[in-house]
Protein backbone atom coordinates (compact mmCIF):
# COMPACT_ATOMS: atom_id res chain seq x y z
CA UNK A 1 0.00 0.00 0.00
CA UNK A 2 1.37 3.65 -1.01
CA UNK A 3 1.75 5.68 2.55
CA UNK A 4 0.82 9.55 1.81
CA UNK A 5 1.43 12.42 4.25
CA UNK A 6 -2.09 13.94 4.19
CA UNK A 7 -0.63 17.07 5.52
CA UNK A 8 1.67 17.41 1.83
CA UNK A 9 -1.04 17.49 0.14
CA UNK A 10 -3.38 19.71 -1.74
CA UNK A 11 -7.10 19.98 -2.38
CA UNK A 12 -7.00 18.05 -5.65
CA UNK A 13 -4.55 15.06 -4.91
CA UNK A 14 -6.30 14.57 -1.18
CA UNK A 15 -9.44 14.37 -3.81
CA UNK A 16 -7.46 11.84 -5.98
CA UNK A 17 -6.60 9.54 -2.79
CA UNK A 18 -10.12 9.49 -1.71
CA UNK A 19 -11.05 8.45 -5.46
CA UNK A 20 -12.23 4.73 -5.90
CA UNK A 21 -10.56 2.14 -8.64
CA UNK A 22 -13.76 1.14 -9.96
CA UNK A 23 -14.99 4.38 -10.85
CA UNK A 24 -12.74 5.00 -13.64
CA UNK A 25 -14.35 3.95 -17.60
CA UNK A 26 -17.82 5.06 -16.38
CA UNK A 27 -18.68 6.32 -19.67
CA UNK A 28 -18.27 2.51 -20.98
CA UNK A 29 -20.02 1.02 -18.38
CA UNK A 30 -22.93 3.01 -18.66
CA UNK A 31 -23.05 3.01 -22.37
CA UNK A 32 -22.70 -1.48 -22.32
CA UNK A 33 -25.01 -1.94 -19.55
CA UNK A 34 -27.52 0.46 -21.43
CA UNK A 35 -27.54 -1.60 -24.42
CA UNK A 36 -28.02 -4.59 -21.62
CA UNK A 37 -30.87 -3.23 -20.15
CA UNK A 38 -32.90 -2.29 -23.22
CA UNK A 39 -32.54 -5.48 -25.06
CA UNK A 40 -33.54 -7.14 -22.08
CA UNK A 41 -36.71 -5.20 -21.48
CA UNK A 42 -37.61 -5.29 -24.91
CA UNK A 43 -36.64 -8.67 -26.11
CA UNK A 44 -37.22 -10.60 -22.90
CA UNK A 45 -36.04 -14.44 -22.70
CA UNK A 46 -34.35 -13.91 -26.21
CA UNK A 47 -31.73 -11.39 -25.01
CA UNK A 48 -31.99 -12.27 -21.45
CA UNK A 49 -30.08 -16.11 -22.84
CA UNK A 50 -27.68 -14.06 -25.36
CA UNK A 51 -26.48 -12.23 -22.20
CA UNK A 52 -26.66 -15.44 -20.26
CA UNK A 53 -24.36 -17.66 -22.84
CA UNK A 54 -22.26 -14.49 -23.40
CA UNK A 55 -21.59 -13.23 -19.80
CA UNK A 56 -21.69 -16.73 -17.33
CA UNK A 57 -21.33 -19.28 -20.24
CA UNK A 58 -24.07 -21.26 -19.82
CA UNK A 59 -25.99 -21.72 -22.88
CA UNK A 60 -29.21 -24.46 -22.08
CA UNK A 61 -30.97 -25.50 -19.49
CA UNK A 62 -32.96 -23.91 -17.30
CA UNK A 63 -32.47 -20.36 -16.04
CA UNK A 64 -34.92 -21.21 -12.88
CA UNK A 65 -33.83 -23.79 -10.54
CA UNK A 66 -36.32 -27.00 -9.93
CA UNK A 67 -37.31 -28.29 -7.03
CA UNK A 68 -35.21 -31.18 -7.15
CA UNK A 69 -32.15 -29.34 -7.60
CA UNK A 70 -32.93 -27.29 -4.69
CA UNK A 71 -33.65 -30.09 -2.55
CA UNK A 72 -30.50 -31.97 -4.24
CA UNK A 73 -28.12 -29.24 -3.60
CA UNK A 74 -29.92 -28.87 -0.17
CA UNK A 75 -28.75 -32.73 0.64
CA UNK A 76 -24.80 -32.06 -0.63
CA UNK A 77 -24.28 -29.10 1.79
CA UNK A 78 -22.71 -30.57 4.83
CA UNK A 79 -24.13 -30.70 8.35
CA UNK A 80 -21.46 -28.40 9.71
CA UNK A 81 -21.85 -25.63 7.21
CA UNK A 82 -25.84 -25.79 8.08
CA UNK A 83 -25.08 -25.62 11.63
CA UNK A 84 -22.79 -22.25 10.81
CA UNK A 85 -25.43 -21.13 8.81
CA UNK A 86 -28.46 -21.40 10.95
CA UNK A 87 -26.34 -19.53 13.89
CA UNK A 88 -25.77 -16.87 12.15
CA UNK A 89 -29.59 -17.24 10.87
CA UNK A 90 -30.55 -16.58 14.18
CA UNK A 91 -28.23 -13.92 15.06
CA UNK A 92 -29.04 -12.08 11.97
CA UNK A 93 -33.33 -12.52 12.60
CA UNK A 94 -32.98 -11.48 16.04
CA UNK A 95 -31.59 -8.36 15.20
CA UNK A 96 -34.01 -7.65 12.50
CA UNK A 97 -36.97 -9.00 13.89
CA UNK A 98 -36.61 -6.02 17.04
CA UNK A 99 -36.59 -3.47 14.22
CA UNK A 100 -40.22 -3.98 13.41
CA UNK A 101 -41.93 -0.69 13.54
CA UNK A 102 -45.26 0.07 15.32
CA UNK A 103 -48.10 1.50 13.03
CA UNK A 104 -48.96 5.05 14.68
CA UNK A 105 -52.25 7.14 14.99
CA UNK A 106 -52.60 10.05 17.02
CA UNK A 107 -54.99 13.39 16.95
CA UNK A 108 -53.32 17.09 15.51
CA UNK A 109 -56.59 18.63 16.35
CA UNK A 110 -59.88 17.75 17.68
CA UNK A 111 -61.66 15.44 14.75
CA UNK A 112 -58.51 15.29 13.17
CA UNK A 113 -57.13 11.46 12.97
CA UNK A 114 -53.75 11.12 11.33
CA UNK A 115 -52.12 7.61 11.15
CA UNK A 116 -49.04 5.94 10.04
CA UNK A 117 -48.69 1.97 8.61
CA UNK A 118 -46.33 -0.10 7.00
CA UNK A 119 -47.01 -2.47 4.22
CA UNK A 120 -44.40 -5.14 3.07
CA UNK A 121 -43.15 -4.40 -0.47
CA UNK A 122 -45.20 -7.08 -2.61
CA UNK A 123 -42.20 -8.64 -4.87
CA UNK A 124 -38.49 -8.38 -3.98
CA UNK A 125 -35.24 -9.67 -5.89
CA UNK A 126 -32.69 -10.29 -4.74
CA UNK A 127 -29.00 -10.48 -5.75
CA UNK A 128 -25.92 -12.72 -4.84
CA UNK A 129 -22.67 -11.99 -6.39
CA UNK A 130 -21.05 -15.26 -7.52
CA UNK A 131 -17.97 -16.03 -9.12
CA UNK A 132 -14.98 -17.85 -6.99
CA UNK A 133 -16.39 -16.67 -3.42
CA UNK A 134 -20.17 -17.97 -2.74
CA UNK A 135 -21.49 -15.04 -0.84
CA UNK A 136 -23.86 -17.45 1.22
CA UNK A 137 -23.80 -14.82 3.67
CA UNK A 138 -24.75 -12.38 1.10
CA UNK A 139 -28.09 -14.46 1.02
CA UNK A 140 -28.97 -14.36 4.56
CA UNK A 141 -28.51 -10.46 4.74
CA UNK A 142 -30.59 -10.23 2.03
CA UNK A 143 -33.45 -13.02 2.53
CA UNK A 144 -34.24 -12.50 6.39
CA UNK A 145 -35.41 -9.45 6.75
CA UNK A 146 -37.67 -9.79 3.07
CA UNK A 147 -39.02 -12.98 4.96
CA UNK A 148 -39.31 -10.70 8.30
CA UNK A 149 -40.95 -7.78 6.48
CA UNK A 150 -43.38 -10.74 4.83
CA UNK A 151 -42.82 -9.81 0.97
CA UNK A 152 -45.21 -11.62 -0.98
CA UNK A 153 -42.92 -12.92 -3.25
CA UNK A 154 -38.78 -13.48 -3.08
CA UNK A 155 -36.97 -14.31 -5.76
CA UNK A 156 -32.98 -14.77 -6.24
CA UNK A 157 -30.51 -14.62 -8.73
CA UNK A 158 -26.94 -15.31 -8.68
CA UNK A 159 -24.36 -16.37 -11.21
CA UNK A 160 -23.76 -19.80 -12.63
CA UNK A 161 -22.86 -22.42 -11.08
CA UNK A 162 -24.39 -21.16 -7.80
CA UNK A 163 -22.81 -23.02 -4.99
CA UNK A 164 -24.89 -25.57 -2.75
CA UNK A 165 -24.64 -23.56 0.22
CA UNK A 166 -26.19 -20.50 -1.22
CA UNK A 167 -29.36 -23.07 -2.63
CA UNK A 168 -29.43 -23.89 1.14
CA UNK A 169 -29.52 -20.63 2.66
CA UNK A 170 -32.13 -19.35 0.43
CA UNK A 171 -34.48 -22.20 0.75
CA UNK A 172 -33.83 -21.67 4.82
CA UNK A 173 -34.85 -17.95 4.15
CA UNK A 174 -38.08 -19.04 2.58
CA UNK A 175 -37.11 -17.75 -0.92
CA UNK A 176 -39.52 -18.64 -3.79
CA UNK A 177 -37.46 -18.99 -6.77
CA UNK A 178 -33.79 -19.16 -7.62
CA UNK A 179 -32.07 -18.21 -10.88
CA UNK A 180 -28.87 -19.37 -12.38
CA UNK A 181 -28.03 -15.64 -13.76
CA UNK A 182 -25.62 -13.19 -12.79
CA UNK A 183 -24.86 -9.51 -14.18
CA UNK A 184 -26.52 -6.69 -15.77
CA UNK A 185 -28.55 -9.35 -17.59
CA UNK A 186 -30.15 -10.55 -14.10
CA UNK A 187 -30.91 -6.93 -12.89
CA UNK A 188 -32.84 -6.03 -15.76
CA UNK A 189 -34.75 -9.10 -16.14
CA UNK A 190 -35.79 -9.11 -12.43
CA UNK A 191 -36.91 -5.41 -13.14
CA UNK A 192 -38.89 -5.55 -16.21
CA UNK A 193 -39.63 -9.46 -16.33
CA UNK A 194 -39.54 -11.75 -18.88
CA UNK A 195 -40.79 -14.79 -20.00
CA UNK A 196 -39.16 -17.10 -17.38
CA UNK A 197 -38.38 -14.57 -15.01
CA UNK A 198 -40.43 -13.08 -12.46
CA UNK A 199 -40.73 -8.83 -12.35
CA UNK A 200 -39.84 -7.55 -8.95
CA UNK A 201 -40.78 -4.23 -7.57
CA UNK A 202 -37.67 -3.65 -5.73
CA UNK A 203 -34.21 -5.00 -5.95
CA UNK A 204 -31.49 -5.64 -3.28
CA UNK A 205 -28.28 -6.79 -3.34
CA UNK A 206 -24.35 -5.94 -3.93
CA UNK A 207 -22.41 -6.32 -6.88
CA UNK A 208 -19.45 -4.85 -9.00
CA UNK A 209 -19.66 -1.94 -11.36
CA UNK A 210 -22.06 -3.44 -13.68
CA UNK A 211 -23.98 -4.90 -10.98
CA UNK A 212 -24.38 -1.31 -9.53
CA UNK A 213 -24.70 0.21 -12.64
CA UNK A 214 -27.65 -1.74 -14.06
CA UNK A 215 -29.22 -0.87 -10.33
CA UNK A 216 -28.84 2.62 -11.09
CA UNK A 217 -30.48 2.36 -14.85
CA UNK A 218 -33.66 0.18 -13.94
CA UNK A 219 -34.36 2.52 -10.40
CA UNK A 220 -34.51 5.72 -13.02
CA UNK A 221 -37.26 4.05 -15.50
CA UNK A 222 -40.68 4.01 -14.09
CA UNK A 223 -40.98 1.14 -16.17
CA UNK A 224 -38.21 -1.06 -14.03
CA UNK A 225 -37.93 -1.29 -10.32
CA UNK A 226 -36.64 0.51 -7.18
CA UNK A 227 -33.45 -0.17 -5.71
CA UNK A 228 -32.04 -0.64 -1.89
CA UNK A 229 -28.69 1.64 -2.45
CA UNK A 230 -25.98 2.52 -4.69
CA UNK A 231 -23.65 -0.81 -3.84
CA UNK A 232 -20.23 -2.07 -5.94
CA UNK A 233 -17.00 -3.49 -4.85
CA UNK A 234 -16.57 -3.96 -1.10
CA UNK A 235 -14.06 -1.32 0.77
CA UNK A 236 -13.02 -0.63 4.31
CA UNK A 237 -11.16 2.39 6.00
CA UNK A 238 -9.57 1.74 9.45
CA UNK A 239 -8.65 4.43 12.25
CA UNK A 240 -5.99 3.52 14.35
CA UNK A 241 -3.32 5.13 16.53
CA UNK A 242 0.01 3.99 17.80
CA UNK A 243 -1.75 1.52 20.47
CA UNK A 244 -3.37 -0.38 17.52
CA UNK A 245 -2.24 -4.08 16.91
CA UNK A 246 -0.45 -4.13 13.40
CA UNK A 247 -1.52 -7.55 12.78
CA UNK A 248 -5.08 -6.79 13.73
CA UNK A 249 -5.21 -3.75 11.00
CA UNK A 250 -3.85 -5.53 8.22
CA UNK A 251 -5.88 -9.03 9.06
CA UNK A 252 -9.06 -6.51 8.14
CA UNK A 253 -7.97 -4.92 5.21
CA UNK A 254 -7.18 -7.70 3.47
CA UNK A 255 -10.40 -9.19 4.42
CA UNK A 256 -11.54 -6.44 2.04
CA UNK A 257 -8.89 -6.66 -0.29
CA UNK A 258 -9.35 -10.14 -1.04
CA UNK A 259 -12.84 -9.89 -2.35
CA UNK A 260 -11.58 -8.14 -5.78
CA UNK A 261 -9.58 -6.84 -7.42
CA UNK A 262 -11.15 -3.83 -7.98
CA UNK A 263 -12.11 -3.81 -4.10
CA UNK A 264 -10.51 -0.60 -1.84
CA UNK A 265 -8.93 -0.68 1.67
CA UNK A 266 -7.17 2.76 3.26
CA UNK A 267 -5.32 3.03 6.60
CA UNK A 268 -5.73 6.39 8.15
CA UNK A 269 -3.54 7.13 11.12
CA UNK A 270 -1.10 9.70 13.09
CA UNK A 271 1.06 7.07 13.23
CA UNK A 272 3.88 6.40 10.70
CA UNK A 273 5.48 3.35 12.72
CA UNK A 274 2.25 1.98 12.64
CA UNK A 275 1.88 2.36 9.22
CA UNK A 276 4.98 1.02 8.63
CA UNK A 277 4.52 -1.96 11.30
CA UNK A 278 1.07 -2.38 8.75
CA UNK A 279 2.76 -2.77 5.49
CA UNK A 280 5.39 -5.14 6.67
CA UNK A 281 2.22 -7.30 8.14
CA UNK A 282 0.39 -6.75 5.01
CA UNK A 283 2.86 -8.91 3.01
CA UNK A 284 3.57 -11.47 5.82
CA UNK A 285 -0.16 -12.48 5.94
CA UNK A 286 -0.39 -12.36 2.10
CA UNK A 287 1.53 -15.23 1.60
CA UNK A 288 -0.81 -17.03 3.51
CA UNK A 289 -4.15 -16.11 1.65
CA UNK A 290 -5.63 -18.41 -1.45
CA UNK A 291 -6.70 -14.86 -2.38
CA UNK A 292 -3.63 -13.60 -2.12
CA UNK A 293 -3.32 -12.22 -6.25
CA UNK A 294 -6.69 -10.65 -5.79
CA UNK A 295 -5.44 -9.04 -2.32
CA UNK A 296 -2.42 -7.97 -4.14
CA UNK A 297 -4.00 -6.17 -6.99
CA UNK A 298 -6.74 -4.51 -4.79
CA UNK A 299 -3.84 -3.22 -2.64
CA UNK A 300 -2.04 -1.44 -5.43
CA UNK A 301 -5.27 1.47 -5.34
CA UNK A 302 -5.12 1.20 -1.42
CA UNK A 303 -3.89 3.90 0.87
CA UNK A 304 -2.15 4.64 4.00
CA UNK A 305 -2.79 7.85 4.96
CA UNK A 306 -0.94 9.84 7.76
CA UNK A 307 -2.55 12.75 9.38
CA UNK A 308 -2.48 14.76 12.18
CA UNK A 309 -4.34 13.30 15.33
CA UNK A 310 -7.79 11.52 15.42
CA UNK A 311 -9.89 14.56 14.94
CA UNK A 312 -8.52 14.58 11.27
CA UNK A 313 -8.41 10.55 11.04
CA UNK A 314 -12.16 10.81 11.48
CA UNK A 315 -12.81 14.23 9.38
CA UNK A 316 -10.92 12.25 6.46
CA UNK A 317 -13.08 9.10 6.96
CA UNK A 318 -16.39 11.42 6.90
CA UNK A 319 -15.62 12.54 3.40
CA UNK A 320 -14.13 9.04 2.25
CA UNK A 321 -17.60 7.91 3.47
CA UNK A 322 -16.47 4.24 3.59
CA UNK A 323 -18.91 1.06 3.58
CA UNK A 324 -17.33 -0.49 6.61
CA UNK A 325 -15.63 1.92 9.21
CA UNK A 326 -13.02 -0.02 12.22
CA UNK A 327 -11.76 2.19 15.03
CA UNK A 328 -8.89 0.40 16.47
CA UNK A 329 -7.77 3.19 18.87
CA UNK A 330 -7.09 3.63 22.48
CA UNK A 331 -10.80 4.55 23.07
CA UNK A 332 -12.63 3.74 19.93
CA UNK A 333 -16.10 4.46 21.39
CA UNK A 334 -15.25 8.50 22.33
CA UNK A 335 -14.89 8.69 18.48
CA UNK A 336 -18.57 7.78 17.68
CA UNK A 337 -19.88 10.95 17.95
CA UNK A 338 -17.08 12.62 15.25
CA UNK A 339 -17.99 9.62 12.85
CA UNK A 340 -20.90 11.04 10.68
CA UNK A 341 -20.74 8.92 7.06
CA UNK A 342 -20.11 5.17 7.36
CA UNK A 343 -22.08 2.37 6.26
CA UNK A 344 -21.30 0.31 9.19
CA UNK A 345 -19.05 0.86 12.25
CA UNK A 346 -16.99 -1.61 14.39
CA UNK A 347 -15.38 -0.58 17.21
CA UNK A 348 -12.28 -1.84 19.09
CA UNK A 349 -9.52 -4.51 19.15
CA UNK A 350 -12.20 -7.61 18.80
CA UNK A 351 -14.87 -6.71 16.38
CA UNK A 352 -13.09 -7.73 12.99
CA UNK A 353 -15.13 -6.79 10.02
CA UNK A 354 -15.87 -10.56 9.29
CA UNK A 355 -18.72 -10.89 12.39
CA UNK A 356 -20.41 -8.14 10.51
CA UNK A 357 -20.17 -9.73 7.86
CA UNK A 358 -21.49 -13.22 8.28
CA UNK A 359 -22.76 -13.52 12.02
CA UNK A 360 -23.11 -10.75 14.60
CA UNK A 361 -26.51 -9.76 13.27
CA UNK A 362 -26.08 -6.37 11.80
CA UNK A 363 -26.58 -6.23 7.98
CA UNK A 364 -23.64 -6.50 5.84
CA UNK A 365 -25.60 -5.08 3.00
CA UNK A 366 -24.03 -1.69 2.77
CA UNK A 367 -23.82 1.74 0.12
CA UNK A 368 -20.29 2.22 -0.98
CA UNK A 369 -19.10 4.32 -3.54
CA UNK A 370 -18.97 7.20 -0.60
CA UNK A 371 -22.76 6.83 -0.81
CA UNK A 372 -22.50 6.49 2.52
CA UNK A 373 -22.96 10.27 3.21
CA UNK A 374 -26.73 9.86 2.22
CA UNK A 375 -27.45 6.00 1.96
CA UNK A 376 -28.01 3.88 4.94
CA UNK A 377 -27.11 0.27 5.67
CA UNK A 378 -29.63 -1.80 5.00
CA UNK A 379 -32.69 -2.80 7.29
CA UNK A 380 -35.75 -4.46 7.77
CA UNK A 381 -37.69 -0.72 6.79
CA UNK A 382 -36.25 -1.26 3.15
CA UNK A 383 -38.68 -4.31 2.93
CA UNK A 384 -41.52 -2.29 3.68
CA UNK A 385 -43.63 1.24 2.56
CA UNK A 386 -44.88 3.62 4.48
CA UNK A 387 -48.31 5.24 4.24
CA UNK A 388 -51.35 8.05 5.56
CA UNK A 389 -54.48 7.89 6.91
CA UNK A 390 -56.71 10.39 7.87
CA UNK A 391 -60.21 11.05 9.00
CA UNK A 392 -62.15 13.76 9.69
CA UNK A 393 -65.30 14.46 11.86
CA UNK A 394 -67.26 17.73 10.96
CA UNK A 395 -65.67 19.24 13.92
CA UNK A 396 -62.35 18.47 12.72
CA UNK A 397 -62.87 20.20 9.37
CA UNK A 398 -64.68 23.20 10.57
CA UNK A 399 -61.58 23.18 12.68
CA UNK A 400 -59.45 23.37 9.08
CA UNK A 401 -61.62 25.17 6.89
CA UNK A 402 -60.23 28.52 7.08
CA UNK A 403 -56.72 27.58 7.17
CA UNK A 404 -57.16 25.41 3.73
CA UNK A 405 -59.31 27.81 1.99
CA UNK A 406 -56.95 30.52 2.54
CA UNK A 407 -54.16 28.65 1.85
CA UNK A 408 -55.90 27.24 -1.32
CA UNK A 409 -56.59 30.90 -2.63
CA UNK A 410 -52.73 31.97 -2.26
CA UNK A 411 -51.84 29.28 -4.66
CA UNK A 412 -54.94 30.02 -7.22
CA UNK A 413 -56.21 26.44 -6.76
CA UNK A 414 -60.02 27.05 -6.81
CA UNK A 415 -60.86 23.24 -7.31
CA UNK A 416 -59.20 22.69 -3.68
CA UNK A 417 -61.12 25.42 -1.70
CA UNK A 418 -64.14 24.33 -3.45
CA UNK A 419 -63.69 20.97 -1.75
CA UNK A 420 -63.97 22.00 1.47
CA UNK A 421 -66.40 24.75 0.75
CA UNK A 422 -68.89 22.41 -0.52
CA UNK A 423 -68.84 20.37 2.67
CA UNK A 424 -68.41 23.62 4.42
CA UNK A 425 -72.27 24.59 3.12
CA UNK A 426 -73.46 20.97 3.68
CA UNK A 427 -72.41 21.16 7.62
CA UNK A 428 -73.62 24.90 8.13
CA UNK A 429 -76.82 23.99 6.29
CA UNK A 430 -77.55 20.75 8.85
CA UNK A 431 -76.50 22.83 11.96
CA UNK A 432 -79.47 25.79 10.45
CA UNK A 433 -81.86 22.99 10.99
């Protein structure tokens, strides 16, 4: 990792360290994943296979999974990967399940009823990255809360050939159908719908640029389907000072590190023997990854940045806006309140990024990109809408009359005074009699 001296630095190359790999050839991506999406929405099963054979080299067969494959795939994964998976299962529901919200209904005014409720989003999609890591995790983060929230209908896709494990999780999550498709290709045909696959109103799920770009395409056309957050290749920033453990630090950036290539991990600290102690622990632990050529390349647009003190550590990770966030300092928790744009936080010497990740029970499901500054991680509320109710008595619009009307005539919108002036008349003609 390249070690920069934030303090040498000047507005534009501090703004060039912050800048993520993947972000560069933009213009391409969009213009590719364009072509991706249209065909797809327009052409259906047709385009949706082209992509298929072209992209994750499957050409026949079915895209949706059968029952017996499920159950087949169910029967391979081993009892001790189940048992993993159901712990963290239960970690992961626990903490979702106690974010259930409570409808609300209260009075503004006398005859005045105003409530709030929460409706599960009818159709969800999910997405699983695939390739040579099998997020299974990926698929509890993404299926508990949907089956929490109680979405109608849950469908996944993931990239061929989609490991056992994953099959497992899902059908443990109560998913309804699984897809062997990865891609652009599988965003836009869960948010348009096609033939063989079912439309969804909302999608979740990480991915890498494509992935994320193909999110951000369908989630502008009314036509496609909404979106949980702006999410691509995984990153982490850690703040530590001289009292951190070395080993620690660089055991969680390459956790990152290893997941691609195109993946980001930046050290920010006052000190340089740390740093230094960092690097040196970066390639000892390196040569003991199966990762370690992904690690390697991820590493070479990584960062170690020296600043000041901790007050600028944290300034620098507020406008790096990471998706995970570790504080390994002397006092991680007094920093908490200084911390304002991270997708997830974890604090101290013994909360490595990997029990967010798979099994502490917050969602690992997180907006990167520097998103972070306006996205939130993700949550049980992202299953579900929100909507009014009101009622009025008499009373209670007597009570509002005036205050509409008059407010109705400042904006010239006749049509809405007349609304309450009709009933206005009705209610002073019954009280005449």
């Amino acid at each position: 990792m390249q070690i920069v001296q934030w303090a040498n630095l000047d507005t534009e190359q501090r703004r060039e360290t912050l800048t993520r790999p993947a972000m560069s050839n933009s213009a391409e991506i969009t213009s590719i994943v364009s072509n991706i999406v249209n065909r797809i929405r327009t052409e259906g099963d047709s385009a949706l296979r082209e992509f298929t054979t072209k992209f994750d080299k499957v050409s026949d067969g079915d895209l949706r999974l059968s029952d017996a494959a499920i159950q087949a795939a169910c029967e391979r994964t081993s009892l001790e990967l189940k048992a993993a998976i159901q712990h963290a299962y239960r970690n992961v529901a626990t903490f979702h399940q106690a974010q259930k919200l409570t409808p609300l209904s209260l009075d503004t005014q006398a005859g005045v009823s105003c409530e709030l409720h929460y409706q599960p989003i009818n159709r969800v999609g999910l997405y699983v990255p695939g390739g040579s890591a099998p997020l299974v995790s990926t698929v509890l983060m993404l299926a508990i809360p949907a089956k929490i929230a109680e979405c109608r209908k849950v469908i996944l896709c993931s990239p061929p050939p989609i490991a056992d494990e994953i099959i497992y999780a899902a059908t443990l999550c109560g998913v309804s159908e699984i897809y062997t498709m990865g891609g652009a290709q599988a965003i836009a045909a869960m948010a348009y719908g096609t033939e063989s696959v079912s439309k969804v109103d909302k999608i979740f799920g990480p991915g890498n640029s494509w992935v994320t770009e193909a999110k951000r395409q369908v989630s502008m056309d009314f036509r496609g389907a909404a979106i949980d957050m702006p999410a691509g290749p995984s990153e982490v920033l850690v703040i530590a000072d001289d009292t951190a453990n070395a080993a620690f630090v660089a055991s969680d950036l390459l956790s990152q590190a290893e997941h691609g290539p195109d993946s980001q991990v930046v050290l920010v600290t006052p000190s340089v023997e740390l740093a230094n102690q960092v690097d040196s622990e970066l390639e000892k632990q390196l040569a003991e990854l199966s990762r370690a050529d992904i690690a390697r390349k991820a590493l070479e647009s990584s960062r170690s940045i020296i600043c000041a003190d901790l007050e600028e550590a944290c300034a620098i990770s507020n406008e790096y806006a990471p998706e995970h966030l570790i504080v390994q300092t002397v006092e991680p928790r007094a920093l908490l309140g200084q911390l304002e744009n991270a997708g997830s936080i974890f604090l101290g010497n013994w909360t490595p990024e990997s029990v967010g990740d798979y099994a502490s029970g917050t969602n690992h499901t997180l907006p990167t990109y520097g998103y972070a500054k306006t996205a939130s991680s993700l949550g049980l509320a992202d299953y579900q809408r929100r909507y009014t109710v009101q009622e009025l008595s008499a009373e209670g619009l007597t009570g509002l009359a005036t205050t509409v009307t008059t407010m109705a005539d400042a904006e010239g919108l006749t049509a809405h005074k007349r609304a309450v002036t009709i009933r206005m008349d009705s209610i002073n003609s019954q009280e005449a009699k």
